[in-house]
N, C-alpha and C. Protein backbone atom coordinates (compact mmCIF):
# COMPACT_ATOMS: atom_id res chain seq x y z
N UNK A 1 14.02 -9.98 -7.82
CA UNK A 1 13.74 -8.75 -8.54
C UNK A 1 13.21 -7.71 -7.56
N UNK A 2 13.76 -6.38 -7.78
CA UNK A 2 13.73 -5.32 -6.63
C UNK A 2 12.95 -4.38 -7.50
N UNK A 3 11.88 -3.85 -7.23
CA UNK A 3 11.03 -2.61 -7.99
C UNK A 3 10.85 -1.13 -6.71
N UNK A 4 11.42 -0.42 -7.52
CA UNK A 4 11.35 0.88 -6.18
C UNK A 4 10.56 2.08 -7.13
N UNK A 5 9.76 2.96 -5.90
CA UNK A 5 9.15 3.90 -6.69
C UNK A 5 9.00 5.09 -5.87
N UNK A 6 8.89 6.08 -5.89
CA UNK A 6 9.30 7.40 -5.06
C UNK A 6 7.74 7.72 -5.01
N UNK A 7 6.97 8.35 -4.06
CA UNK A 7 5.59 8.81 -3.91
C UNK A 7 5.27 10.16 -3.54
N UNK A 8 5.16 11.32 -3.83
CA UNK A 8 4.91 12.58 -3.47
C UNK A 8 3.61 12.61 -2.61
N UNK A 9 3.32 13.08 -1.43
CA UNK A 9 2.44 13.67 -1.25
C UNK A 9 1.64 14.82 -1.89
N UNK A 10 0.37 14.39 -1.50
CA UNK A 10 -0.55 15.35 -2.20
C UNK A 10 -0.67 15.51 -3.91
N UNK A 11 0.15 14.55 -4.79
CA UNK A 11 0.39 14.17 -5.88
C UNK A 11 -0.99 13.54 -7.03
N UNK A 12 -1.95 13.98 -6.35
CA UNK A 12 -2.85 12.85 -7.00
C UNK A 12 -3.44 12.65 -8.30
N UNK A 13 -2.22 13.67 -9.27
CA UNK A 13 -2.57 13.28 -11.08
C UNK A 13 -1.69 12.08 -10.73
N UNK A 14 -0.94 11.85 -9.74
CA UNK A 14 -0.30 10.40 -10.61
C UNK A 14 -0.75 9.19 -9.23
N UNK A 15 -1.65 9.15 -8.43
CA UNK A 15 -2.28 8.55 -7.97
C UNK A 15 -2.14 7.17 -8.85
N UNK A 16 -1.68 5.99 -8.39
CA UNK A 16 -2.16 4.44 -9.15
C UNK A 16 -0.83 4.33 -9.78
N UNK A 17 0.22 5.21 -10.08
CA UNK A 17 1.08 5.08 -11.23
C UNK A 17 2.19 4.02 -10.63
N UNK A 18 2.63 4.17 -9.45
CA UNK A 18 3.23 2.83 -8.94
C UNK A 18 2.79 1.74 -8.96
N UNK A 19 1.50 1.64 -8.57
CA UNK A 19 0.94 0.59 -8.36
C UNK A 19 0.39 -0.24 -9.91
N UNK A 20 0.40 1.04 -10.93
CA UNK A 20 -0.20 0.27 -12.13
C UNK A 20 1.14 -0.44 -12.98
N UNK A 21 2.45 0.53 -12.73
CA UNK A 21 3.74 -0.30 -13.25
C UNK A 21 4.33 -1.51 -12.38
N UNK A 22 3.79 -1.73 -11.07
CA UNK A 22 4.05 -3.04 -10.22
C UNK A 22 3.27 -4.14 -11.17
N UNK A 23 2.26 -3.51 -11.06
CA UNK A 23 1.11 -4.72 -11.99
C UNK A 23 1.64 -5.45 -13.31
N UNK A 24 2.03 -4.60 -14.06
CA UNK A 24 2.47 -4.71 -15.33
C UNK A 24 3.90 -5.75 -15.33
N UNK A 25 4.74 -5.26 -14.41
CA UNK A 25 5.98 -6.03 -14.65
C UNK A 25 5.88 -7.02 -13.64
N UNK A 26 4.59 -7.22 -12.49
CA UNK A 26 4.43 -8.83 -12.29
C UNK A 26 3.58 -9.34 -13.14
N UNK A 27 2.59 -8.60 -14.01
CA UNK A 27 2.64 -9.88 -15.26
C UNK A 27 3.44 -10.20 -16.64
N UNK A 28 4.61 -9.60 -16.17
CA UNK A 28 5.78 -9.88 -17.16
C UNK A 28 6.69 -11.15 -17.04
N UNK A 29 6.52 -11.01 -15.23
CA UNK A 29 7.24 -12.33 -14.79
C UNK A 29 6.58 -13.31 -14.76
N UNK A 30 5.44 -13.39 -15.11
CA UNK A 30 4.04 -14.65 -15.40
C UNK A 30 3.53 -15.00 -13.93
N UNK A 31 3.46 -13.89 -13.40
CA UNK A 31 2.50 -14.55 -11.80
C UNK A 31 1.00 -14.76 -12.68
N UNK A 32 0.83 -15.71 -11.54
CA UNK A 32 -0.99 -15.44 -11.75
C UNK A 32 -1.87 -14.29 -11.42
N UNK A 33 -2.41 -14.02 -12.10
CA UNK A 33 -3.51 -12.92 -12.19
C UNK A 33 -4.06 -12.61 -10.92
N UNK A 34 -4.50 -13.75 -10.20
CA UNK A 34 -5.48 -13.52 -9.07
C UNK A 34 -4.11 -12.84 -7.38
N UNK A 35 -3.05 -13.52 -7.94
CA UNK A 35 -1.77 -12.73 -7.03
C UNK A 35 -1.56 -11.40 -7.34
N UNK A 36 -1.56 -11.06 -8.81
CA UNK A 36 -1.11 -9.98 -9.51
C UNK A 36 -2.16 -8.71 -9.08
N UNK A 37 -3.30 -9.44 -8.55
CA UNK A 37 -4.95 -8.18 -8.85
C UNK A 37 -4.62 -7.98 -6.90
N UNK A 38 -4.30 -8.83 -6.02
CA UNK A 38 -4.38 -9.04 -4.98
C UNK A 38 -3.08 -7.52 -4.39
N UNK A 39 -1.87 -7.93 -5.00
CA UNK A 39 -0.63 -7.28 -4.63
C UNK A 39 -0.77 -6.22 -5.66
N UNK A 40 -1.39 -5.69 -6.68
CA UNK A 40 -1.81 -4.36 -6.86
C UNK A 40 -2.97 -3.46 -6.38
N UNK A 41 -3.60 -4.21 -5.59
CA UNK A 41 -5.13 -3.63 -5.09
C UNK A 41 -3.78 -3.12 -3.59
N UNK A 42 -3.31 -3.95 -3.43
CA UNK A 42 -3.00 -3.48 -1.78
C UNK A 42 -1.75 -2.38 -1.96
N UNK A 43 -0.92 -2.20 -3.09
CA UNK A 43 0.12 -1.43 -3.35
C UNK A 43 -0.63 -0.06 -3.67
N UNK A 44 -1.73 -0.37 -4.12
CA UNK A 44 -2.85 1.13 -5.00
C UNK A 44 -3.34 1.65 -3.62
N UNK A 45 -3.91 0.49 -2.56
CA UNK A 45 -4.08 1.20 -1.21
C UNK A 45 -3.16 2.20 -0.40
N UNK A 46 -1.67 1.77 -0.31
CA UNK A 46 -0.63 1.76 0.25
C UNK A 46 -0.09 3.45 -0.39
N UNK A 47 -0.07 3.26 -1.51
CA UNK A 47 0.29 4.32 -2.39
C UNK A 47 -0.68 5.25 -1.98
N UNK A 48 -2.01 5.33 -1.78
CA UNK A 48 -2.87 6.35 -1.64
C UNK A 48 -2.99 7.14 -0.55
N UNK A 49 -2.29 6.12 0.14
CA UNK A 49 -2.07 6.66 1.97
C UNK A 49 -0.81 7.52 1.79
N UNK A 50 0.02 6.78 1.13
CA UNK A 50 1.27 8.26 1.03
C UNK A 50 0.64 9.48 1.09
N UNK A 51 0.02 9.41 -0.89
CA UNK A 51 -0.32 11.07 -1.49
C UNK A 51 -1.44 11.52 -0.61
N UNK A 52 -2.24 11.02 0.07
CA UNK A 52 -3.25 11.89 1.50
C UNK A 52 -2.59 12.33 2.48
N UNK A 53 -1.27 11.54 2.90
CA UNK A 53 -1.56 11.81 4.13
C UNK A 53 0.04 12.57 4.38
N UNK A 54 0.83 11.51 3.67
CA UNK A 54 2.74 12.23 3.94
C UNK A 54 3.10 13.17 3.10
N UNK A 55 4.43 13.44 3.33
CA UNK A 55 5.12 14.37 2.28
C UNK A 55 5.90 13.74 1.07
N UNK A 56 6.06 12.71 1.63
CA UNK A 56 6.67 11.70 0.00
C UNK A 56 6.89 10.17 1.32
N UNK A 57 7.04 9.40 0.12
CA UNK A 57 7.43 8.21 0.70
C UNK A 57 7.99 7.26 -0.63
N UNK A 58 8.13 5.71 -0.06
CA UNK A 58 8.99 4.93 -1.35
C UNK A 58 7.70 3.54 -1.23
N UNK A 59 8.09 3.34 -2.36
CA UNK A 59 6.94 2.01 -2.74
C UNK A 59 8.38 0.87 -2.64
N UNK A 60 9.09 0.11 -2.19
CA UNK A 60 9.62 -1.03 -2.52
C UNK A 60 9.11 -2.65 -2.62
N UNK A 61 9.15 -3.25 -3.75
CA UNK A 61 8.51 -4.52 -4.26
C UNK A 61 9.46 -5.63 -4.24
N UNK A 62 9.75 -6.62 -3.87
CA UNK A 62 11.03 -7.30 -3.79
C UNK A 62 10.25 -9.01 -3.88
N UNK A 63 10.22 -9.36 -5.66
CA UNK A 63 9.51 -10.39 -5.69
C UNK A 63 10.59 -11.96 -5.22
N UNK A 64 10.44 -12.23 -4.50
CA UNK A 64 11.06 -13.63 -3.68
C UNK A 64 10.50 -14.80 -4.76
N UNK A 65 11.02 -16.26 -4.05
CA UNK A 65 10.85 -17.59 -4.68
C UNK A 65 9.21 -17.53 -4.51
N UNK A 66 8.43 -17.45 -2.34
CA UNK A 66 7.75 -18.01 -2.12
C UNK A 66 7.05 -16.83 -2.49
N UNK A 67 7.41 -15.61 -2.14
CA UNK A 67 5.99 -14.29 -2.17
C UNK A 67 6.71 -13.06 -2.67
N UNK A 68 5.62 -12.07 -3.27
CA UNK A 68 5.95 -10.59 -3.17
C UNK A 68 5.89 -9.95 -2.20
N UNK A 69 7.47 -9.28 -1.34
CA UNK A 69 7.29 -8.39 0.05
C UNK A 69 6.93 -7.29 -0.71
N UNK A 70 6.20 -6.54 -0.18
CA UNK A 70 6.25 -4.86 -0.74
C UNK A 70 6.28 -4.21 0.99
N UNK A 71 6.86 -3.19 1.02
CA UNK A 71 7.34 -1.79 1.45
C UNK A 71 6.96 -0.95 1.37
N UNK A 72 6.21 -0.03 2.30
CA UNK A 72 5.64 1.16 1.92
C UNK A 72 6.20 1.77 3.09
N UNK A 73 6.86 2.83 3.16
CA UNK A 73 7.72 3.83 3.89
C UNK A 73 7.14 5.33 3.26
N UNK A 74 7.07 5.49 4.45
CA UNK A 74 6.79 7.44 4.34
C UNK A 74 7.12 8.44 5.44
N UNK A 75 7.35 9.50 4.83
CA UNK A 75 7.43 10.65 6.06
C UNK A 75 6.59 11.43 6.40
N UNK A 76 5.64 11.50 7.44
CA UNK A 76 4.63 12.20 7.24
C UNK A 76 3.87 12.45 9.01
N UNK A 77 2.71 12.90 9.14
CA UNK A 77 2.37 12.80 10.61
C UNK A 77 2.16 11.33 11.41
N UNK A 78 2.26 10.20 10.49
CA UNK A 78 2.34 9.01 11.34
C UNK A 78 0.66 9.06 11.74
N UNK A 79 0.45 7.28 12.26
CA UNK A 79 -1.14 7.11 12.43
C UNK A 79 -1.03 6.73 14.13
N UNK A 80 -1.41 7.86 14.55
CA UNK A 80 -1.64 8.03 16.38
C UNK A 80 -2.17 6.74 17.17
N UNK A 81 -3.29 5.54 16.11
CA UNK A 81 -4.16 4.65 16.63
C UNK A 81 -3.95 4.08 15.80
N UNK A 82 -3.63 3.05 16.06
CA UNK A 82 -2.93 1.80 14.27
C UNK A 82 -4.36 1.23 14.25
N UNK A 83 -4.61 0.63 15.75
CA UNK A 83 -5.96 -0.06 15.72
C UNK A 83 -7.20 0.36 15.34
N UNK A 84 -7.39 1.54 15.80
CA UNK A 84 -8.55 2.52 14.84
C UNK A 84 -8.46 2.35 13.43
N UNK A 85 -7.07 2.85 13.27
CA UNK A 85 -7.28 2.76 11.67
C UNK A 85 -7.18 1.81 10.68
N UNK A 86 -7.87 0.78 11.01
CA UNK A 86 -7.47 -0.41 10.75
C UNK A 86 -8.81 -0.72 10.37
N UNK A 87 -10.05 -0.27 11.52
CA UNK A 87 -11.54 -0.37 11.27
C UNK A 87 -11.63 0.16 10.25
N UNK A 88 -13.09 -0.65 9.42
CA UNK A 88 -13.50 -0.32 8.09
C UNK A 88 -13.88 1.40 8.30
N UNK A 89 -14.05 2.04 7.42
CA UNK A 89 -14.61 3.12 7.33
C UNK A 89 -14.12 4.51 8.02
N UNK A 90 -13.19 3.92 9.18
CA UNK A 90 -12.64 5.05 9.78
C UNK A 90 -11.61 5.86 9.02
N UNK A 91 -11.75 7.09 9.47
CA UNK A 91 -10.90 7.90 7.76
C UNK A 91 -10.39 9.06 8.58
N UNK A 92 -9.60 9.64 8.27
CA UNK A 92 -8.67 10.85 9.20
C UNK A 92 -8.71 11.73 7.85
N UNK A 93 -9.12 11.33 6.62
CA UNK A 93 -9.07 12.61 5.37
C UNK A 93 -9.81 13.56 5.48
N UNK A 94 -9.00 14.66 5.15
CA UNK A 94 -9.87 16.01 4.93
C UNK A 94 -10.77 16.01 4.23
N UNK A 95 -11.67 17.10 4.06
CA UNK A 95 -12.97 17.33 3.03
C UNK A 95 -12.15 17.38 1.66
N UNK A 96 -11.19 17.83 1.52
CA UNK A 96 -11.01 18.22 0.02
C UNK A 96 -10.69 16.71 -0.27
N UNK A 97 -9.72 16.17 0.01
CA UNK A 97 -9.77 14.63 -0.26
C UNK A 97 -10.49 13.60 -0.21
N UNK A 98 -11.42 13.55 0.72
CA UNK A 98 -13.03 12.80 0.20
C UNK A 98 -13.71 13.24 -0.98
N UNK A 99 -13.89 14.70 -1.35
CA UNK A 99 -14.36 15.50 -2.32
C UNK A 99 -13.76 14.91 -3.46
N UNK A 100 -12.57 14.56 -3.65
CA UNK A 100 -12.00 14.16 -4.84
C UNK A 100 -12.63 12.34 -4.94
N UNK A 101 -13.06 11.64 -4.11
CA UNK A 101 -13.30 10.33 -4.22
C UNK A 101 -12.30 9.62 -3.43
N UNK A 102 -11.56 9.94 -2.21
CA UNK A 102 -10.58 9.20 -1.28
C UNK A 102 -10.99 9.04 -0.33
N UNK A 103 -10.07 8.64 0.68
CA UNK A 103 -10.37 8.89 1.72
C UNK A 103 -11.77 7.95 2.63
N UNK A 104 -11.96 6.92 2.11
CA UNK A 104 -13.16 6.17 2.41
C UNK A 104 -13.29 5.61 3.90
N UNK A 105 -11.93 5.02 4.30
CA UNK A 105 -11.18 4.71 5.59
C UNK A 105 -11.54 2.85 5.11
N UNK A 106 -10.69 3.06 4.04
CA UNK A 106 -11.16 1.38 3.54
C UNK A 106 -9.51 1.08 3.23
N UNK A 107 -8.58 1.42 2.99
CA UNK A 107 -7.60 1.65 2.98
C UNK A 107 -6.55 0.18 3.70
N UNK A 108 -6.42 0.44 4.45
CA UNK A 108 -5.30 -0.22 5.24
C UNK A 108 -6.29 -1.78 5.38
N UNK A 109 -8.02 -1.97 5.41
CA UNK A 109 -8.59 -2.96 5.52
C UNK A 109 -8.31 -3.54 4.84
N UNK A 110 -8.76 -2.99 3.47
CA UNK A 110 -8.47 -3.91 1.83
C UNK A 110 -6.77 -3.98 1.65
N UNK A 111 -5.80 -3.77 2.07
CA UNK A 111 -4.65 -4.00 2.47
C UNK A 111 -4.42 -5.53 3.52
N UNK A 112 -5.04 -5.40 4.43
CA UNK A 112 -5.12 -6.33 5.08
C UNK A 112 -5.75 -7.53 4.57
N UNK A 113 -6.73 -7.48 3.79
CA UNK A 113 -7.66 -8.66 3.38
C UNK A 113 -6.92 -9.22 2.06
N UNK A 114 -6.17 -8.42 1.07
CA UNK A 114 -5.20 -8.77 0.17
C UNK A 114 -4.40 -9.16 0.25
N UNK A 115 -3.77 -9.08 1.30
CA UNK A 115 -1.98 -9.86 2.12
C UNK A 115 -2.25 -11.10 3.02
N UNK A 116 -1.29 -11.78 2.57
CA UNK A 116 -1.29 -13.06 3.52
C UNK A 116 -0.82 -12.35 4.78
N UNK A 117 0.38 -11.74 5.02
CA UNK A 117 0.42 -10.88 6.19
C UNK A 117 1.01 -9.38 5.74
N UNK A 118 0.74 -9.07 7.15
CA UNK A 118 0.93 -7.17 7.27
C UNK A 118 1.40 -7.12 8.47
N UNK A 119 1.95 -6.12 8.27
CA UNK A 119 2.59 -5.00 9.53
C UNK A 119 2.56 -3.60 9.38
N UNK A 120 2.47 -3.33 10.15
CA UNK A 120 2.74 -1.46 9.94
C UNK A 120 3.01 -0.81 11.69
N UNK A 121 3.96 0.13 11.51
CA UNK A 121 4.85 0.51 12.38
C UNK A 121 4.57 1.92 12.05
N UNK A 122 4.02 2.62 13.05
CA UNK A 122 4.19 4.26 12.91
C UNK A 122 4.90 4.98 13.93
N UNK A 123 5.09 6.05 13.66
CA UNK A 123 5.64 7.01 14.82
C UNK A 123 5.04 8.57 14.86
N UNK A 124 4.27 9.01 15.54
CA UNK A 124 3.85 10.19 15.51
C UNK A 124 4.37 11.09 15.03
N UNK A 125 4.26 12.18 13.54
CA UNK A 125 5.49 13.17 13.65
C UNK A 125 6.48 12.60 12.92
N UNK A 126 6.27 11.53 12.57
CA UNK A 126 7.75 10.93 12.10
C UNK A 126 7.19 9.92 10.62
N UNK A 127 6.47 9.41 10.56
CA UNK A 127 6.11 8.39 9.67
C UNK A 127 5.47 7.23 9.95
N UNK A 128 5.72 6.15 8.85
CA UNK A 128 4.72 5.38 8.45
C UNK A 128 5.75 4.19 7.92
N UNK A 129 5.84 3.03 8.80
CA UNK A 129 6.26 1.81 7.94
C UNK A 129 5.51 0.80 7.53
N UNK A 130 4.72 0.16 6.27
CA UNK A 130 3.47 -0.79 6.04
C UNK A 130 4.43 -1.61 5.41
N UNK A 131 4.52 -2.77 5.69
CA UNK A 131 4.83 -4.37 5.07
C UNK A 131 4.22 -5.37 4.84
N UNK A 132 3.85 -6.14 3.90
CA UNK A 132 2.62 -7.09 3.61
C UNK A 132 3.48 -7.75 2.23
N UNK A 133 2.77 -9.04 2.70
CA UNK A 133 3.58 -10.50 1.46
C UNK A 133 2.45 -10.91 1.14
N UNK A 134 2.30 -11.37 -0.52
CA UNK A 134 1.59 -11.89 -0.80
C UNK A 134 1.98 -13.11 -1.20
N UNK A 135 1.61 -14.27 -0.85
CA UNK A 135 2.24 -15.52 -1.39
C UNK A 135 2.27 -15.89 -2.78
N UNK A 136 3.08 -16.55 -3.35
CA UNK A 136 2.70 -16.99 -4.58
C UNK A 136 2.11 -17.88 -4.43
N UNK A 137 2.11 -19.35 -4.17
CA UNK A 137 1.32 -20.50 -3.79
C UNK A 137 0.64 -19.56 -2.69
N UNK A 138 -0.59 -20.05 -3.09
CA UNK A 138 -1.70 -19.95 -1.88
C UNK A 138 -1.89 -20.29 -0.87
N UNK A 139 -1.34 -21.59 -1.20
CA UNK A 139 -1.76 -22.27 -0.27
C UNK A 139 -0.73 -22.04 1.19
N UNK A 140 0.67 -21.50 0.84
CA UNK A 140 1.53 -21.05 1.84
C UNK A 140 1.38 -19.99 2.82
N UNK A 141 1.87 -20.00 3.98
CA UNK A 141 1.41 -18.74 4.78
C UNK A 141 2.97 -18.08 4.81
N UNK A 142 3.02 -16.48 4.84
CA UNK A 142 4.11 -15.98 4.66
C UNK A 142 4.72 -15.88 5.96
């Protein structure tokens, strides 16, 4: 099963709206809850980095036997220091977007701590590729 979702930058009345219909139709397919809260916490991250930071991007969800891959693709200024931004708290958001409650620089962490694995691929100027599986069995590594 393939779930795709289009993301506007700077969009943030619909902030969560991918990430809350991912949720919904993996508990349609009867995952467990604690997968379901895991691979929507990190899609709600993923999604939020679009509308801050690009001009649009795509959410793709592609639930497998062993795990959920999700896809996060965007076009936008790309992240200059993957490794920086990776540290807790570090945040590249403007004032108006902290002002609204974003922007924490918790982002790509709680992404990381939700996925069995991640990747992310940027290009300055160009975009943003984030990939992360969450296993179904736990006990498996992706």
């Amino acid at each position: 099963m393939i779930i795709e979702f289009e993301v506007s930058g700077q969009d943030f009345k619909k902030a969560g709206e991918a990430s809350f219909e991912i949720k919904n139709r993996l508990k349609r397919l009867g995952l467990p809850p604690d997968i379901i809260r895991r691979i929507a916490t990190a899609t709600y991250e993923g999604e939020l980095n679009v509308i801050i930071y690009a001009h649009k991007g795509k959410v793709r969800v592609c639930v497998e036997d062993k795990c959920v891959d999700v896809t996060i693709d965007d076009i936008g200024p790309g992240i200059p220091n993957i490794q920086l931004a990776m540290k807790e708290g570090y945040s590249t958001a403007p004032p108006h977007v902290k002002q609204l409650g974003y922007g924490s620089g918790m982002g790509l962490p709680n992404i990381k701590k939700n996925a069995d694995w991640m990747e992310i691929r940027s290009e300055v100027n160009r975009g943003t590729n984030l990939r992360f599986k969450v296993n179904i069995n736990n006990k498996e590594k992706a």
